[in-house]
C-alpha atoms as a PDB file:
ATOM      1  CA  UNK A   1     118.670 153.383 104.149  1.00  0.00           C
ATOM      2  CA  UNK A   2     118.420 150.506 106.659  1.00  0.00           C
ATOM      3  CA  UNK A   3     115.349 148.019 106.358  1.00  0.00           C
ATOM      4  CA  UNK A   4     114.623 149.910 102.889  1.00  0.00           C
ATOM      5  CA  UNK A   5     113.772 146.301 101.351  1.00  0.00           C
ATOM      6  CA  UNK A   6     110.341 144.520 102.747  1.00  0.00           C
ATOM      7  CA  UNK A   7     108.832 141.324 102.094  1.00  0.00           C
ATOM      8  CA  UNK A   8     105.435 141.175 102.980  1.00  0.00           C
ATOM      9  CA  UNK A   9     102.262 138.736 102.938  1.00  0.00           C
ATOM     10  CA  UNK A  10      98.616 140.459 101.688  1.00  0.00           C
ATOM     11  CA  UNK A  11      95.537 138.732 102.126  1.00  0.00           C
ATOM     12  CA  UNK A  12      93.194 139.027  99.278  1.00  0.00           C
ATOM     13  CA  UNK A  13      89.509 139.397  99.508  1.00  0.00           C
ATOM     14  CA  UNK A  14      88.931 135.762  98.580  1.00  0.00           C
ATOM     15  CA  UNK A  15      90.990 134.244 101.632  1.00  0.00           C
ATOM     16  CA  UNK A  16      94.068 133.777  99.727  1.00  0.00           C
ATOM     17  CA  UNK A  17      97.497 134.777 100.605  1.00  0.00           C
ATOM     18  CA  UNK A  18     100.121 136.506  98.348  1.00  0.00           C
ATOM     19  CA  UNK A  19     103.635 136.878  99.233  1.00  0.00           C
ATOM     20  CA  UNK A  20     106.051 139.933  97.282  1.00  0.00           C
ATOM     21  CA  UNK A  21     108.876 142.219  97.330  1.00  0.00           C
ATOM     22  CA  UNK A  22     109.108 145.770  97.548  1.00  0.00           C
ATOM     23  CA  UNK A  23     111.013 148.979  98.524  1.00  0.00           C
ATOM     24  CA  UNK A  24     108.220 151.179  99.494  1.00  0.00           C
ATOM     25  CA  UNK A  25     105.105 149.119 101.264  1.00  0.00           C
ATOM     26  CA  UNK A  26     102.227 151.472 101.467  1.00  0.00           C
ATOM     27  CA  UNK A  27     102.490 152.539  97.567  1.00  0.00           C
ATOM     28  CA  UNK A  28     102.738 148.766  96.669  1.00  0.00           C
ATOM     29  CA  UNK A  29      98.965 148.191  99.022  1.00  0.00           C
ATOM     30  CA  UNK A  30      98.035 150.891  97.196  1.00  0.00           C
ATOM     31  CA  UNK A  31      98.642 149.656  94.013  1.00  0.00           C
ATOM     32  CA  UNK A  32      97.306 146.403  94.671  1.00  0.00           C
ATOM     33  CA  UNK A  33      94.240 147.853  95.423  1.00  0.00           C
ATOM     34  CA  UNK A  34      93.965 149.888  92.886  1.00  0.00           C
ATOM     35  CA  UNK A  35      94.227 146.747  90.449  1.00  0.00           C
ATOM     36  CA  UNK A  36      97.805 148.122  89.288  1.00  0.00           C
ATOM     37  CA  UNK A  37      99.914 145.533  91.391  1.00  0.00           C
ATOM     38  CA  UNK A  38     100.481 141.683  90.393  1.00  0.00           C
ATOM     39  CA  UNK A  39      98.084 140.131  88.179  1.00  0.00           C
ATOM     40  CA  UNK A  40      97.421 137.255  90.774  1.00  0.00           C
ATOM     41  CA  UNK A  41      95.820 140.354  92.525  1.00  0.00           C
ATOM     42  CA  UNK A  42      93.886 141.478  90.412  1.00  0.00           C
ATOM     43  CA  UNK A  43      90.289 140.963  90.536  1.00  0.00           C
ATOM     44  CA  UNK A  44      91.011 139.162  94.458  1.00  0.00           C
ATOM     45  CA  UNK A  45      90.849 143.135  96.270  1.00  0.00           C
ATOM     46  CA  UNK A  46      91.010 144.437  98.471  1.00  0.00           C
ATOM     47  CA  UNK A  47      94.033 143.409  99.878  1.00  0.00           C
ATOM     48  CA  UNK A  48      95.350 143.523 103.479  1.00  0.00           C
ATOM     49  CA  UNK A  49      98.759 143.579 104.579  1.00  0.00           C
ATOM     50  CA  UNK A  50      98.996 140.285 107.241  1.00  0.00           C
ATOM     51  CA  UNK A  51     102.694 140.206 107.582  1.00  0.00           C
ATOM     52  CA  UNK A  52     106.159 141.966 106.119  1.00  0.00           C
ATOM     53  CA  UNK A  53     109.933 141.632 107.074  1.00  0.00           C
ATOM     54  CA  UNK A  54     112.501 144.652 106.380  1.00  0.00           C
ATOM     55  CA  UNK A  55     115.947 143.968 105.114  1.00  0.00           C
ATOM     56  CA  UNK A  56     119.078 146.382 104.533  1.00  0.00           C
ATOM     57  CA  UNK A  57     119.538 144.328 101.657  1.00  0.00           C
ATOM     58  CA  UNK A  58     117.449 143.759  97.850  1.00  0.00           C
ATOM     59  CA  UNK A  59     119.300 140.157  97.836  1.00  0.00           C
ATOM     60  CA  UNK A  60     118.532 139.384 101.556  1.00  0.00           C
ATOM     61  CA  UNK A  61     114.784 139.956 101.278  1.00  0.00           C
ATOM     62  CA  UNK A  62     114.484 138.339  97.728  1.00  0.00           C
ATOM     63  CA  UNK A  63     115.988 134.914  98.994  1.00  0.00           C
ATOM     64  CA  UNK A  64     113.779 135.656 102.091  1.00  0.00           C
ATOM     65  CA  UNK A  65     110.368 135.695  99.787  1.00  0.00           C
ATOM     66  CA  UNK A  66     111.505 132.871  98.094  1.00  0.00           C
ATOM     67  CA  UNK A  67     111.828 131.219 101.241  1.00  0.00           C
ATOM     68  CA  UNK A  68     108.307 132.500 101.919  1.00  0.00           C
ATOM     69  CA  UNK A  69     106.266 131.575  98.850  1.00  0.00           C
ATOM     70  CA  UNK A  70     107.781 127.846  99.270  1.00  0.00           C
ATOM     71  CA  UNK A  71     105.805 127.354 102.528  1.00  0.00           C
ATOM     72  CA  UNK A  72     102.666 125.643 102.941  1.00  0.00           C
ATOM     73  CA  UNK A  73      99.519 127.593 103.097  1.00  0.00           C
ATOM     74  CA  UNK A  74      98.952 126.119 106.809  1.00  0.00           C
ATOM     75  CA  UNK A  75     102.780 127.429 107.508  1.00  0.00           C
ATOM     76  CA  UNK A  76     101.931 130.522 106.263  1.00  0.00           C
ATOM     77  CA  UNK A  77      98.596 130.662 108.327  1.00  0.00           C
ATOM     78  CA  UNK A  78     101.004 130.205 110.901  1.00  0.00           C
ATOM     79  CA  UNK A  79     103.687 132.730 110.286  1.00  0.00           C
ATOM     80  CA  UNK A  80     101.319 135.496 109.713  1.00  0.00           C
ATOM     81  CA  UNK A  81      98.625 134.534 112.777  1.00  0.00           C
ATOM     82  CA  UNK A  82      95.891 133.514 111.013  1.00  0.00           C
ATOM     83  CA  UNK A  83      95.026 130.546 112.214  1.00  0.00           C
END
C-alpha cells in the first residue's frame, strides 16, 4: 500500500527528541508508551508524535531517518516546529 512506510519524530517527556521507522504509527506510540518501544524511550514517557513522513518504500524512508537522526537538535527543532 502507498505511504505504508513512516518516519516519524516523538518527543519524550524530558524534552528530548527521538527519530524511528515504522510501518504502522499509532501501534509504535503505543508501544512507546507502554515502555515496549526503543530502549532510549524507555523511562523518557510519555511520548508525543511531533513530526512523521510516509514513503511507498522501506528503503526510501530508512535513508530518510538516517538523514533525520544526522541533524542537529536546533534543525530538528526546526523541522518539526518547535522552536
Amino acid at each position: 500500500m502507498a505511504g505504508d512506510h513512516v518516519v516519524y519524530v516523538l518527543e519524550c517527556a524530558d524534552g528530548s527528541l527521538y527519530t524511528g521507522y515504522t510501518t504502522d504509527l499509532q501501534r509504535r506510540i503505543a508501544e512507546h508508551n507502554a515502555g515496549d518501544g526503543a530502549k532510549y524511550t524507555r523511562g523518557r514517557t510519555p511520548v508525543e508524535l511531533r513530526y512523521h513522513e510516509r514513503y511507498d518504500s522501506r528503503s526510501a524512508a530508512m535513508s530518510r531517518e538516517y538523514e533525520l537522526k544526522q541533524l542537529s537538535r536546533a534543525q530538528k527543532e526546526r523541522l518539526v516546529g518547535l522552536e
